[in-house]
C-alpha atoms as a PDB file:
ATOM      1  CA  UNK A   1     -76.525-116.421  -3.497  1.00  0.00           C
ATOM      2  CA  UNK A   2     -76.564-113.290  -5.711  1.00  0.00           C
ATOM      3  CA  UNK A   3     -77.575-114.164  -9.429  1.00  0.00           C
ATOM      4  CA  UNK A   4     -74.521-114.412 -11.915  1.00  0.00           C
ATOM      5  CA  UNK A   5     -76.262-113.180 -14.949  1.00  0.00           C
ATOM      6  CA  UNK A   6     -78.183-110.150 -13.269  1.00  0.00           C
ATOM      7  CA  UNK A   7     -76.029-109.491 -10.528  1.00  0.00           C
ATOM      8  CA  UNK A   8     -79.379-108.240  -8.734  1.00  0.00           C
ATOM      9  CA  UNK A   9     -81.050-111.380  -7.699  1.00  0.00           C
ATOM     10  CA  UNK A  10     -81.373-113.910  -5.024  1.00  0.00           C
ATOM     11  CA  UNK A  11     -80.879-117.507  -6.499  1.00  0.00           C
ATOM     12  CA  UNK A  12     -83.625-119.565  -4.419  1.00  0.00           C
ATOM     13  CA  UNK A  13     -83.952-123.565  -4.790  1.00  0.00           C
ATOM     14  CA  UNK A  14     -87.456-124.326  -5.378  1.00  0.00           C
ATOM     15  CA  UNK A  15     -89.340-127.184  -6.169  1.00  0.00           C
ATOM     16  CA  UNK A  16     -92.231-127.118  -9.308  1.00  0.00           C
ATOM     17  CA  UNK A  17     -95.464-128.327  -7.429  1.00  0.00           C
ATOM     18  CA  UNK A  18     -96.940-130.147 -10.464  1.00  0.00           C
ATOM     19  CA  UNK A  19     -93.754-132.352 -11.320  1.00  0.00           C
ATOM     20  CA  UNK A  20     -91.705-132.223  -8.131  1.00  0.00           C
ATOM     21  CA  UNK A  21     -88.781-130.997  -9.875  1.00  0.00           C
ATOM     22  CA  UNK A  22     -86.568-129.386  -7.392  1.00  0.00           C
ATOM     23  CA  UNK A  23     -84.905-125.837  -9.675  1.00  0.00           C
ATOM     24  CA  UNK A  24     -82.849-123.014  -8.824  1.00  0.00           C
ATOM     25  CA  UNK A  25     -84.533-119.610  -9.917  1.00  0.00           C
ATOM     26  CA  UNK A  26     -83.252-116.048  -9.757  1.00  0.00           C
ATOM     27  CA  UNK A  27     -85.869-113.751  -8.277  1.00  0.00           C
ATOM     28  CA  UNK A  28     -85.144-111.188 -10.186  1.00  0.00           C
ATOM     29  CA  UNK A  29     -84.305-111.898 -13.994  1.00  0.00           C
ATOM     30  CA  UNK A  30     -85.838-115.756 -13.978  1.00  0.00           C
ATOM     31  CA  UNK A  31     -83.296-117.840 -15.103  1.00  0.00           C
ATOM     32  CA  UNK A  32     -83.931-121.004 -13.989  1.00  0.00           C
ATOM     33  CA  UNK A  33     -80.765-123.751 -13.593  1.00  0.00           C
ATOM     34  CA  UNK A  34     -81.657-127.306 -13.152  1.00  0.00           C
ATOM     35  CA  UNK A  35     -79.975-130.743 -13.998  1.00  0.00           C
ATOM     36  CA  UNK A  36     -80.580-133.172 -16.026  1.00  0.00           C
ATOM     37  CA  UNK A  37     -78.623-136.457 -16.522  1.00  0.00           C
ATOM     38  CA  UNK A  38     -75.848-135.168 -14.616  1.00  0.00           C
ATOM     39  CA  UNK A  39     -75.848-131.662 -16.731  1.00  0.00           C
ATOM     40  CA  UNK A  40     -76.538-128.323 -14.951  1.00  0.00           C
ATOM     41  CA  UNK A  41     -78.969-126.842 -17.835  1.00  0.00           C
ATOM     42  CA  UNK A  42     -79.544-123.051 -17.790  1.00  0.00           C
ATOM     43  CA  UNK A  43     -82.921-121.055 -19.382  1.00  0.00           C
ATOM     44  CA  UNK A  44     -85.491-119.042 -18.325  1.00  0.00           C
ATOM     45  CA  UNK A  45     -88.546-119.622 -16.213  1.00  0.00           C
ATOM     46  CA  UNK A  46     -90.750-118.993 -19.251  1.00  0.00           C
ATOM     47  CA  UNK A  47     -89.674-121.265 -21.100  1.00  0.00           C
ATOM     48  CA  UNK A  48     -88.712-124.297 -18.678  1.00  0.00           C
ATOM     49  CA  UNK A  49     -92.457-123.850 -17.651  1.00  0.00           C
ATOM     50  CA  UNK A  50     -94.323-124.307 -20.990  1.00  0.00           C
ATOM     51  CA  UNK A  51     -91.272-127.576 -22.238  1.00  0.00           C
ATOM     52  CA  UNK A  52     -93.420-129.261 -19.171  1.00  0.00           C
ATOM     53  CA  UNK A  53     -96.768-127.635 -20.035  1.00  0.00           C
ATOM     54  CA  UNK A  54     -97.144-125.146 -17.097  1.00  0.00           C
ATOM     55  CA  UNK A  55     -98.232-122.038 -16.977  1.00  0.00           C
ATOM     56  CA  UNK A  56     -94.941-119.713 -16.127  1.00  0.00           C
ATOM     57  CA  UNK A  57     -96.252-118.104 -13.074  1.00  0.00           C
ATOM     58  CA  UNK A  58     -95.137-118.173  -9.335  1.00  0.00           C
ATOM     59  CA  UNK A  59     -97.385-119.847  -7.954  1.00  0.00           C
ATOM     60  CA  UNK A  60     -96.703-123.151  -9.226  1.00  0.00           C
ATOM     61  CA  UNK A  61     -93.353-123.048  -7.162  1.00  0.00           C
ATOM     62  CA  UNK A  62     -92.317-123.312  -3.347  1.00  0.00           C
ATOM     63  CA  UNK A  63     -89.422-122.589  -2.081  1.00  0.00           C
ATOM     64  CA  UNK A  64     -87.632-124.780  -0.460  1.00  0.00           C
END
């Protein structure tokens, strides 16, 4: 699925190794959608990383 904000991207679902979150990330631009209590939240890789403590880099996703 192409990104909606950078209309470049590839959304991918992926899950965070460290918390076993499962995410959707653009590969491109980094925006990062995930739910939480029923809400789809939307913000960037950067900072969804460090709210959990984890350093913002690829490897500390797979895709799934």
């Amino acid at each position: 699925m192409l990104c909606e904000f950078c209309k470049q991207g590839d959304v991918l679902k992926v899950v965070v190794t460290k918390t076993h979150e499962t995410i959707e990330i653009c590969d491109e631009c980094e925006t990062v959608w995930y739910n939480k209590d029923g809400r789809i939240i939307v913000t960037n890789y950067d900072q969804y990383m460090s709210e959990r403590g984890i350093a913002p880099v690829w490897s500390e996703i797979s895709i799934i």
